[in-house]
Protein backbone atom coordinates (compact mmCIF):
# COMPACT_ATOMS: atom_id res chain seq x y z
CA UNK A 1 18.82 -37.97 12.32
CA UNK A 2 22.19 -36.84 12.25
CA UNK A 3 22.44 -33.36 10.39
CA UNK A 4 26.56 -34.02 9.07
CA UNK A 5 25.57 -37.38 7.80
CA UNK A 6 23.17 -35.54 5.64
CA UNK A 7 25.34 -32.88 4.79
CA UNK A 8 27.74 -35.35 3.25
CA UNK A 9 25.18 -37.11 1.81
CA UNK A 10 24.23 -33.65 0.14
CA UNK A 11 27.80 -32.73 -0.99
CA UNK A 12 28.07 -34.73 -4.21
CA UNK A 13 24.80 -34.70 -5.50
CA UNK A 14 25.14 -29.83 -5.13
CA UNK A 15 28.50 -30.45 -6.96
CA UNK A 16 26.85 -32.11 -9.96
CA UNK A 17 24.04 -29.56 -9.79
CA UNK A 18 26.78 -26.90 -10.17
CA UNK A 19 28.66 -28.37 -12.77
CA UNK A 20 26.70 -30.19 -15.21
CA UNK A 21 22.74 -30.12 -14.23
CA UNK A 22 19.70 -28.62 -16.75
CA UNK A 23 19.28 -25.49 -14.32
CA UNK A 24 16.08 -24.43 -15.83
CA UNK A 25 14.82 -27.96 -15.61
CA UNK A 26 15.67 -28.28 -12.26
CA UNK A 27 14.42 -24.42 -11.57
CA UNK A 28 10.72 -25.27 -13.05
CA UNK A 29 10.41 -28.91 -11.18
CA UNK A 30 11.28 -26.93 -7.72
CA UNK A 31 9.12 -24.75 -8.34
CA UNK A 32 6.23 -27.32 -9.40
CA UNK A 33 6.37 -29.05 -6.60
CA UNK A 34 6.65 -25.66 -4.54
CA UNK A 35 3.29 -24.99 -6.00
CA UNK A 36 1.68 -28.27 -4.91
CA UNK A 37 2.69 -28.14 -1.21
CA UNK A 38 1.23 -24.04 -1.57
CA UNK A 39 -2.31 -26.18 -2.38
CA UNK A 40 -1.70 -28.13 0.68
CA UNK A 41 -0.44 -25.59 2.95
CA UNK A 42 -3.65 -23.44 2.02
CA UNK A 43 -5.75 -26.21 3.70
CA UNK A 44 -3.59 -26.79 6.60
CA UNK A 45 -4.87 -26.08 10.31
CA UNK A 46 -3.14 -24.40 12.56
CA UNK A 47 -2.45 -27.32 14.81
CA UNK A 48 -0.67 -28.98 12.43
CA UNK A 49 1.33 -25.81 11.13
CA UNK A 50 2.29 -25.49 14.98
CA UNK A 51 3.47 -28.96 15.27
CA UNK A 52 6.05 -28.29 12.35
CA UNK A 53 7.33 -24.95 13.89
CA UNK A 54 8.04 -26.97 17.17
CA UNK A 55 10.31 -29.73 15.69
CA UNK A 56 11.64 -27.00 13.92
CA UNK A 57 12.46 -25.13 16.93
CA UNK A 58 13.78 -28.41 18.35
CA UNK A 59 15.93 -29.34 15.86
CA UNK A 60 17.38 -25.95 15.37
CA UNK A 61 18.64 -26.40 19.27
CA UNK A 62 19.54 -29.62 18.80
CA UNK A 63 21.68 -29.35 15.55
CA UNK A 64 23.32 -25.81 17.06
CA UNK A 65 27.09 -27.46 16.77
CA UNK A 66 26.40 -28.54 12.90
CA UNK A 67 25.17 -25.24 11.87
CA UNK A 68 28.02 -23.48 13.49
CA UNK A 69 30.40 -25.92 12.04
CA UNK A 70 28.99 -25.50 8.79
CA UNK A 71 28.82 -21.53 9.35
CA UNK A 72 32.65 -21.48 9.95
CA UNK A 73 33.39 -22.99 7.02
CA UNK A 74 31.96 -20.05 4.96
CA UNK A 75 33.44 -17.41 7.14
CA UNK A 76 36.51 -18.83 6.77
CA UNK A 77 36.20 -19.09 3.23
CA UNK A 78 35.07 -15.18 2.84
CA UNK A 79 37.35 -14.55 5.41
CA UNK A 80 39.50 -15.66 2.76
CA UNK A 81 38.86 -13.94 -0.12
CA UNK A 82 39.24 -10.18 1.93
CA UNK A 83 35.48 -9.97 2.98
CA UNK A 84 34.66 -6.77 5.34
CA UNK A 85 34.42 -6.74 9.11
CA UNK A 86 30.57 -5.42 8.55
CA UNK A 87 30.21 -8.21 6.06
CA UNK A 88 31.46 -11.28 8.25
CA UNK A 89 29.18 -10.05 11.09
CA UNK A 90 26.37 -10.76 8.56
CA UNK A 91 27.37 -13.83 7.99
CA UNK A 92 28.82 -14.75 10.72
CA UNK A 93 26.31 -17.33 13.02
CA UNK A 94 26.57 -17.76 17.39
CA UNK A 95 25.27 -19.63 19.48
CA UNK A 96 23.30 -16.81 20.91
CA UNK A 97 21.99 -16.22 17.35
CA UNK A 98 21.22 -19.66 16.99
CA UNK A 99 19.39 -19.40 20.07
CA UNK A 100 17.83 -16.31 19.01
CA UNK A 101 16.72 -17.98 15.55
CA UNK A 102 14.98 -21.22 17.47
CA UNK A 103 13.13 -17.84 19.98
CA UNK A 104 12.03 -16.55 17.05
CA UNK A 105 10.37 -19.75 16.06
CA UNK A 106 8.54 -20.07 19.31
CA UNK A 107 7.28 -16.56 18.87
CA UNK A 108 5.74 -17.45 15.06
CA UNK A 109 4.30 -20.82 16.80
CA UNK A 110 2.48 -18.55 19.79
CA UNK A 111 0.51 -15.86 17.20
CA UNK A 112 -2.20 -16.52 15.71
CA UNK A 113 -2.66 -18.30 12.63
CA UNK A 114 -3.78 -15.41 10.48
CA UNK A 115 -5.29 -17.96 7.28
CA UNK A 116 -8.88 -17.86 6.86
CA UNK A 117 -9.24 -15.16 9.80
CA UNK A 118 -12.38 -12.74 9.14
CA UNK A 119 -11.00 -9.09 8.73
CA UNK A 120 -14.99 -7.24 7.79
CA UNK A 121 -18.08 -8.52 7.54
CA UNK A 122 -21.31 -7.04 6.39
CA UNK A 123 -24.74 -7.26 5.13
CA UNK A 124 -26.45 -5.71 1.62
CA UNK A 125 -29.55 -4.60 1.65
CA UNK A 126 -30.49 -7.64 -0.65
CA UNK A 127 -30.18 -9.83 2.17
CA UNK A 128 -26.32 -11.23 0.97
CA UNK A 129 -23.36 -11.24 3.49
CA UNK A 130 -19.85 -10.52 2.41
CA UNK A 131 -16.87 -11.58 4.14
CA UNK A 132 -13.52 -10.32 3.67
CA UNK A 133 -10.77 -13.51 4.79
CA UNK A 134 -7.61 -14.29 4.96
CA UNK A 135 -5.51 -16.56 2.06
CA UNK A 136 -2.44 -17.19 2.04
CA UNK A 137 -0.21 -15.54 -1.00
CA UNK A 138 0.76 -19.01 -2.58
CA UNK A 139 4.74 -19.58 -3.67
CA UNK A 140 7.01 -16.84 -2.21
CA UNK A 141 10.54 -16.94 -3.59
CA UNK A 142 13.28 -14.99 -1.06
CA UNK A 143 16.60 -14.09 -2.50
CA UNK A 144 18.91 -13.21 -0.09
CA UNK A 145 22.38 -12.20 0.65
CA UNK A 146 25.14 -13.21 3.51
CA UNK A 147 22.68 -13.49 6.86
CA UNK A 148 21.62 -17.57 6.56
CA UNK A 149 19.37 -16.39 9.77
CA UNK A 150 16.70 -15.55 7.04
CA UNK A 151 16.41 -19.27 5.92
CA UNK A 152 15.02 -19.86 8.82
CA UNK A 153 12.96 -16.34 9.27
CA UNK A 154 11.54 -16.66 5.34
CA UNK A 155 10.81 -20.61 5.89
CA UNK A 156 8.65 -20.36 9.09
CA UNK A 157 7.03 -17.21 8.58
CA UNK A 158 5.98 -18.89 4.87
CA UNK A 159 4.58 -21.71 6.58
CA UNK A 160 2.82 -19.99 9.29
CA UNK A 161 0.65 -17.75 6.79
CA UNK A 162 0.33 -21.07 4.39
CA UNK A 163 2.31 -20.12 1.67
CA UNK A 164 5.44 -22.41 0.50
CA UNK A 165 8.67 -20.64 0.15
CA UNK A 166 11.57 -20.76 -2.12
CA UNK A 167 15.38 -19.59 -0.81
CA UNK A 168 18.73 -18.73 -2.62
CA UNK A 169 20.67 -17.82 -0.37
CA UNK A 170 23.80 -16.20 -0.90
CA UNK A 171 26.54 -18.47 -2.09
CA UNK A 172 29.21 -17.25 0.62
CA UNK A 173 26.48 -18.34 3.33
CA UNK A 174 25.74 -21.56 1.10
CA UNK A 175 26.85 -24.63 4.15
CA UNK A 176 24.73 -22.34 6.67
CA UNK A 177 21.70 -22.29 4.94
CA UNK A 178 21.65 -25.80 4.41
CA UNK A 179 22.56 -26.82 7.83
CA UNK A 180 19.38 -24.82 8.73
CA UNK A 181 17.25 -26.02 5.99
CA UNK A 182 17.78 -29.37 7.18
CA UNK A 183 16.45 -28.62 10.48
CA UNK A 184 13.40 -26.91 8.53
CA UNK A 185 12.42 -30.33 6.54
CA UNK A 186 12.95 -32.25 9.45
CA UNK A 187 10.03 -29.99 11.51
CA UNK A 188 8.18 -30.68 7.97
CA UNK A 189 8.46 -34.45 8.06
CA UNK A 190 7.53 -34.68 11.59
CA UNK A 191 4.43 -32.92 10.77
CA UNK A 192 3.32 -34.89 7.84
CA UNK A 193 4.04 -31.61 5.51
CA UNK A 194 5.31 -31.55 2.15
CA UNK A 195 9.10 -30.97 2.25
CA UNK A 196 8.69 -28.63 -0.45
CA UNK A 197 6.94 -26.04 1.53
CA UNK A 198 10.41 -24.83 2.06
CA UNK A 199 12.99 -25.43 -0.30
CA UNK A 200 16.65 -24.47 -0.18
CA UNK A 201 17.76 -23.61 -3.88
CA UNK A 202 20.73 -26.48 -4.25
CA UNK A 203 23.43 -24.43 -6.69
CA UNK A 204 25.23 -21.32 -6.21
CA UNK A 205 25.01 -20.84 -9.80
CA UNK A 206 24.02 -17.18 -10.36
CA UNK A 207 21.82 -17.92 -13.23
CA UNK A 208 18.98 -18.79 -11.17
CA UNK A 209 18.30 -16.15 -9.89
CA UNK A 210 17.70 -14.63 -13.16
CA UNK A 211 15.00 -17.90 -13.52
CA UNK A 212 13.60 -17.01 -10.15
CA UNK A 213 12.92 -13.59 -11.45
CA UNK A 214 11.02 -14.80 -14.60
CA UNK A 215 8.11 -16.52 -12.16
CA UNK A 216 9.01 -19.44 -13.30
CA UNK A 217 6.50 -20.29 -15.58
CA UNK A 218 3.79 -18.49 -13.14
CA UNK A 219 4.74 -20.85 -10.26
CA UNK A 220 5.73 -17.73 -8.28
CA UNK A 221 3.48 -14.86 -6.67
CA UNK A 222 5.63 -13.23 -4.93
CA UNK A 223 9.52 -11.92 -4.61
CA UNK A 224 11.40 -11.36 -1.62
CA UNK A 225 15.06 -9.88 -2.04
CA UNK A 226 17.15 -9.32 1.32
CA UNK A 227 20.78 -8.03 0.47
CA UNK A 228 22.49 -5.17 -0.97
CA UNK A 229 21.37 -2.33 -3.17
CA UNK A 230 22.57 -4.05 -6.15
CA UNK A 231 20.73 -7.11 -5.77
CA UNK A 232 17.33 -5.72 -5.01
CA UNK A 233 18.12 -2.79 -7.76
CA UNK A 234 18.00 -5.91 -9.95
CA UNK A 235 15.10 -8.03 -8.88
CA UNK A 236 12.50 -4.63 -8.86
CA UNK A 237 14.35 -4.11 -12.52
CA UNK A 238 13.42 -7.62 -13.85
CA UNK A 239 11.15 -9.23 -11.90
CA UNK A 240 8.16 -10.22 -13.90
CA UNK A 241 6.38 -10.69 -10.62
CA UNK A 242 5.22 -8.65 -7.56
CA UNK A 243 8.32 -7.76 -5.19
CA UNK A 244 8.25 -6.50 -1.54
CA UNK A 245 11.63 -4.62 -0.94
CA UNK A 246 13.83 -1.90 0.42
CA UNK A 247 16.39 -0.82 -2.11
CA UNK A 248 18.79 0.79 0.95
CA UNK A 249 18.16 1.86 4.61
CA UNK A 250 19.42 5.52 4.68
CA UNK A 251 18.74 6.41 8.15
CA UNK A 252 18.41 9.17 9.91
CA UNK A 253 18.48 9.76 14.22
CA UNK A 254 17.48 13.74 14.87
CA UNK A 255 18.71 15.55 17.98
CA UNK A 256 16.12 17.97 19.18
CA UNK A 257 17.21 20.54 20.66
CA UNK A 258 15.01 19.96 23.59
CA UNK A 259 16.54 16.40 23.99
CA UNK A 260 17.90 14.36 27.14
CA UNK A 261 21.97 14.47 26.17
CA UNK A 262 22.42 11.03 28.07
CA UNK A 263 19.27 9.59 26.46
CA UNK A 264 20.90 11.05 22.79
CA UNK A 265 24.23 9.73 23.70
CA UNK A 266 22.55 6.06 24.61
CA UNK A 267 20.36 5.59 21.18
CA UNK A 268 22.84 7.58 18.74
CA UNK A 269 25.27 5.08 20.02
CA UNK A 270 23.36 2.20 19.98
CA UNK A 271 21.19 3.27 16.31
CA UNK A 272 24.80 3.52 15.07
CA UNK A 273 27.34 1.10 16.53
CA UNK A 274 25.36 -2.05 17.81
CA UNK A 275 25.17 -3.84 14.67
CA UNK A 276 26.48 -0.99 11.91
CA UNK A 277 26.00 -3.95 9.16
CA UNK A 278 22.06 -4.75 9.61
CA UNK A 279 19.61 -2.41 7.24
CA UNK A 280 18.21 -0.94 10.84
CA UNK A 281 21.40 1.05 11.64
CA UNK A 282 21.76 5.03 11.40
CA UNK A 283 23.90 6.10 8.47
CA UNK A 284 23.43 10.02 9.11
CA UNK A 285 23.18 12.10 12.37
CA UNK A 286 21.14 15.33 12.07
CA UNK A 287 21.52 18.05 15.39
CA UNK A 288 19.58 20.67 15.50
CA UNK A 289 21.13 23.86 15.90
CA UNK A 290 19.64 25.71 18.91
CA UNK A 291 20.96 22.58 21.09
CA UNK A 292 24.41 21.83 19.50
CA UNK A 293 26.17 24.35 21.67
CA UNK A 294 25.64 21.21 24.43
CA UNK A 295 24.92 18.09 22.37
CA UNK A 296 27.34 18.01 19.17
CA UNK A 297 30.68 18.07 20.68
CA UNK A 298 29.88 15.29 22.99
CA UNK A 299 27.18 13.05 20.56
CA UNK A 300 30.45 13.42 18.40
CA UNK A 301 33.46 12.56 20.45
CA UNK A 302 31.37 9.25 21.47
CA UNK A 303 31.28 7.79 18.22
CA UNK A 304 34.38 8.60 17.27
CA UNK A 305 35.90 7.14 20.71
CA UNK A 306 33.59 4.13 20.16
CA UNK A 307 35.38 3.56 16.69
CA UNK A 308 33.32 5.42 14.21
CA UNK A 309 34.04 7.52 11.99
CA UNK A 310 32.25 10.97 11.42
CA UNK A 311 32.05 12.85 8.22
CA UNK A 312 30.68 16.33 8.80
CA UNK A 313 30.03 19.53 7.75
CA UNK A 314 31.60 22.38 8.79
CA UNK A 315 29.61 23.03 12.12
CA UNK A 316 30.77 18.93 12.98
CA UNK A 317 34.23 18.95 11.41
CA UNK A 318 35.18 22.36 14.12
CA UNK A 319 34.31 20.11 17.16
CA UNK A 320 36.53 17.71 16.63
CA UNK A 321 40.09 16.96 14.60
CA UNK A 322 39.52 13.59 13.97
CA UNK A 323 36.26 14.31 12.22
CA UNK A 324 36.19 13.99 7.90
CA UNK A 325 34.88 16.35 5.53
CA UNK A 326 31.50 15.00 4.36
CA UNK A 327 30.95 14.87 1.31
CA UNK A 328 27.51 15.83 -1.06
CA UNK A 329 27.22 11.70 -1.65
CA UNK A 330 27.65 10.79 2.00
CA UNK A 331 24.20 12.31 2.76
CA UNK A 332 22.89 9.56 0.76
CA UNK A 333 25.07 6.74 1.55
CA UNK A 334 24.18 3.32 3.42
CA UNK A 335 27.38 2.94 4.55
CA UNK A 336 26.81 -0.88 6.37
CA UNK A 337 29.89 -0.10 7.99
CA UNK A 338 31.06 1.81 11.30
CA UNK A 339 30.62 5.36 9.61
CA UNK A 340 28.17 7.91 10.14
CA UNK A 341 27.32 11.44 8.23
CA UNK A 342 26.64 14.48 10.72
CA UNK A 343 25.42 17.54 9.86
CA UNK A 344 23.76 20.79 11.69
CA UNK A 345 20.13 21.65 10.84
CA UNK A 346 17.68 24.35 11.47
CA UNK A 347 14.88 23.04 13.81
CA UNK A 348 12.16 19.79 12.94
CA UNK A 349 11.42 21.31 9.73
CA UNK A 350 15.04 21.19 8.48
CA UNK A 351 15.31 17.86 9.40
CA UNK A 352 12.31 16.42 7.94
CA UNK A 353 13.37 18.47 4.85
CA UNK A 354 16.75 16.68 4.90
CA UNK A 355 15.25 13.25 5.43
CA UNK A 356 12.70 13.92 2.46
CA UNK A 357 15.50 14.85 0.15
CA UNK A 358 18.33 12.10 1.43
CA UNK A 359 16.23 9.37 3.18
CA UNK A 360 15.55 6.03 1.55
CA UNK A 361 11.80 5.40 3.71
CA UNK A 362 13.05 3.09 5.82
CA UNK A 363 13.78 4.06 9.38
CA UNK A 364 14.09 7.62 11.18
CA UNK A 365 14.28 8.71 15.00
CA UNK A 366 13.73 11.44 16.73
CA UNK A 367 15.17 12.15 20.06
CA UNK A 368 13.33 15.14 21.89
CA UNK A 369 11.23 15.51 25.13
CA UNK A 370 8.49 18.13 23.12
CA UNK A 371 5.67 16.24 22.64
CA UNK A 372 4.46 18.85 19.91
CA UNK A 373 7.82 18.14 18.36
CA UNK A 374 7.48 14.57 17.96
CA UNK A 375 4.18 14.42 16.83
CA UNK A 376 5.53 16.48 13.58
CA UNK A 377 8.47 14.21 12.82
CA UNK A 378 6.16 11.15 13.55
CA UNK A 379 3.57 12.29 11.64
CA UNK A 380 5.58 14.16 8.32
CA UNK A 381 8.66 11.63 7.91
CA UNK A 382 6.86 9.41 5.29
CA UNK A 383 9.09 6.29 6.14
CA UNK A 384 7.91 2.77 7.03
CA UNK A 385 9.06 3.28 10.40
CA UNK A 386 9.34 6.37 12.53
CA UNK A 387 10.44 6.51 16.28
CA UNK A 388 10.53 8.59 19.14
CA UNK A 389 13.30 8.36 21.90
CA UNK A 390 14.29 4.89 20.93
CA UNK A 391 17.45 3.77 18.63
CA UNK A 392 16.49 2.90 14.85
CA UNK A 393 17.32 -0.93 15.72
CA UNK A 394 14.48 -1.76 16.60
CA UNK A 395 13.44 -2.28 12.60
CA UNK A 396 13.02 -5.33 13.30
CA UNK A 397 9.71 -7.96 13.14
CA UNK A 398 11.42 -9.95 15.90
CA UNK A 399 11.57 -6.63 17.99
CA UNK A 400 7.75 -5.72 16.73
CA UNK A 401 6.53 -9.17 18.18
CA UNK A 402 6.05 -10.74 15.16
CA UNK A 403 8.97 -13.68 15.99
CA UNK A 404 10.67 -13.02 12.86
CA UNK A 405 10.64 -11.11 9.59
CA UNK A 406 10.87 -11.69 5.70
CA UNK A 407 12.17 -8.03 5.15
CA UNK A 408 11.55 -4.91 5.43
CA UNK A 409 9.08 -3.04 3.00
CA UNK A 410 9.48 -0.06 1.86
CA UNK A 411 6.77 0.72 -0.62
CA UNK A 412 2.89 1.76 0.06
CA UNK A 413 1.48 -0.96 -1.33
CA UNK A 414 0.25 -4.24 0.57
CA UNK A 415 2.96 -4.29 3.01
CA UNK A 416 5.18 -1.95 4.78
CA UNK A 417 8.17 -2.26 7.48
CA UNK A 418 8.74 -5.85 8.97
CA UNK A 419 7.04 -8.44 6.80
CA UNK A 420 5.81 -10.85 9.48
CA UNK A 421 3.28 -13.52 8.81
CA UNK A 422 -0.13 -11.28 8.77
CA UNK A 423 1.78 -9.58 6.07
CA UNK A 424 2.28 -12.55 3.85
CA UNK A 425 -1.31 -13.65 3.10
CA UNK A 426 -3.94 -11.26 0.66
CA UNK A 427 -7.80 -11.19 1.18
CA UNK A 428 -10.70 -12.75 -0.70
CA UNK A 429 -13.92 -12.17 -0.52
CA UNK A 430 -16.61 -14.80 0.88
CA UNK A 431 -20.95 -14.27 -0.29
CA UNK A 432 -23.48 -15.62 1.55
CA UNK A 433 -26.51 -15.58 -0.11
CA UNK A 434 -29.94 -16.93 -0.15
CA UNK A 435 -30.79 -17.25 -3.88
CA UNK A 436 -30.42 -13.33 -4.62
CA UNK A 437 -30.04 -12.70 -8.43
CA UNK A 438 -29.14 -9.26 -9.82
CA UNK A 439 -31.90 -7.36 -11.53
């Protein structure tokens, strides 16, 4: 198979969908059939789950030079239309992510298959066992924004925990996703799975979304969104259906006083400036007071030298010139962008207080060498994910060993931090009896 044969072969057919097609018609039949590969991919072993992710894997390498092809032509066409430097980087696809994306795959194919996997078991005094298992969700629909790397995350984590998936992409990342997609339903043929156990939403016409949202006639359990606050504002506002999301990542990295000053200087820079576009990266810089006679000035002078800018306080803005008044809205800002807050604060408590009042329960760090010090912040910073001397990057289910991620949760409830595959299935409950009625 030739992946730009099929791409042209695609072309015409998307255009008409765009243009002229029944969109709730074709909405409700893709997610019927969604629902009858779910039945199937309940039932499916491992083994042959496994034998999908590898072809997957394999074509992913082997098609590298279409995706990227297809990947310049939307960066080129945001590029375009004014797009942001943070924003391109989203979008933007190389071969190292490529290979990245195929590494993740391999990781998903090596874990366990968590279906039908015993979590408790117990006996009743009557005699009767119960077993708690395992079962996949069913249809899981992920909207998502610029990064076509989550076509592939959503569509192999799906499979591996049995449920079938549904995608909408963003429309500027539109060729990428179905250059990958491709690759996805060729791993699915190979393994004698129903193509629709992932399928790539063919129309950039907003309007489905809005469909997606309604369940679809009860075809979908489950809503993904991955993008910016506006669009998952909107999907917890009117989805009629359970959603696992993260409205923003507001994150915070806190300087101890009692902290390393190279080790700081390494994670604030790398929390902040490595990728300042993904959800993972610090938006606000908190020092605490007793140690910013050493730390601030140069923490500070890095960023700025490394081509961020600082908005501070008063406390930041005398170290340095080039530093900007911060403002009462930048403490709550996800900037996505090569821009950090900084501000001075009294001690742990200060900073937890700051992170309570301004954080969004994402990610927070701490950077200290007290051990008494880091066991507060670790164990009073009610976020998803809390860390101690390490950058706030590492939000990330590739990073946490589970090959890739859906998203990042944010709420209490089922799931929180890097959806991986364990995090996509739900429980039932299995009785063994031996003729036991209830009196």
């Amino acid at each position: 198979m030739v992946l730009i044969e099929i791409e042209f072969d695609m072309s015409a057919p998307l255009k008409a969908i765009d243009g002229n097609a029944d969109l709730p018609t074709l909405m409700n039949e893709l997610a019927a059939a969604a629902r009858a590969a779910a039945r199937v991919l309940s039932l499916a072993s491992g083994q042959q789950k496994n034998r999908a992710l590898e072809a997957m894997e394999r074509a992913i390498r082997e098609h590298a030079t279409a995706i990227l092809a297809a990947n310049a032509e939307d960066i080129a066409e945001v590029r375009s239309g004014g797009a942001t430097s943070a924003f391109i980087d989203r979008l933007t696809l190389t071969q190292a992510r490529i290979d990245a994306m195929a590494d993740g795959i391999a990781t998903v194919r090596k874990i366990p298959d968590p279906v039908g996997v015993v979590t408790e078991s117990w006996q009743r005094p009557n005699g009767m066992t119960i077993e708690r298992v395992r079962v996949p969700l069913g249809v899981v629909a992920v909207i998502f924004e610029s990064r076509p790397n989550v076509a592939a995350d959503a569509g192999v984590l799906c499979l591996k925990s049995g449920n079938a998936v549904i995608l909408r992409g963003g429309s500027d990342s539109f060729r990428s996703c179905r250059a990958i997609h491709t690759c996805l339903a060729q791993g699915l043929r190979e393994a004698g799975l129903p193509e629709a156990s992932i399928t790539l939403v063919p129309t950039r016409d907003r309007a489905a979304v809005g469909l997606m949202l309604t369940g679809l006639a009860g075809a979908i359990d489950l809503i993904v969104p991955r993008g910016g606050k506006s669009l998952v504002a909107r999907v917890e506002a009117e989805a009629r259906v359970p959603v696992f999301a993260h409205l923003e990542g507001v994150n915070h990295v806190y300087v101890d006083q009692s902290a390393n000053l190279e080790m700081a200087k390494s994670i604030v820079l790398n929390a902040k400036m490595r990728r300042p576009g993904v959800c993972g990266a610090a938006e606000t810089l908190l020092v605490d007071r007793a140690g910013a006679a050493t730390s601030l000035k140069p923490l500070v002078e890095m960023l700025i030298d490394a081509g961020c800018e600082v908005r501070g306080d008063e406390a930041v803005q005398r170290t340095d010139i080039r530093v900007k008044p911060a403002s009462e809205e930048d403490w709550d800002t996800e900037y996505e962008d090569a821009i950090i807050a900084a501000r001075i604060v009294d001690g742990v408590d200060e900073a937890i207080a700051h992170i309570h009042n301004h954080g969004s329960h994402h990610t927070d760090a701490i950077v200290t060498e007290d051990a008494n010090v880091a066991q507060r912040f670790l164990n009073e910073v009610d976020s998803a994910i809390v860390l101690h001397n390490a950058s706030t990057q590492f939000a990330d289910g590739g990073e946490f060993g589970f090959g890739a991620e859906i998203g990042i949760a944010t709420g209490k409830f089922h799931a929180r931090g890097p959806v991986g595959a364990e995090q996509l299935t739900s429980f039932k409950y299995r009785v063994h009896g031996t003729g036991q009625t209830r009196p």
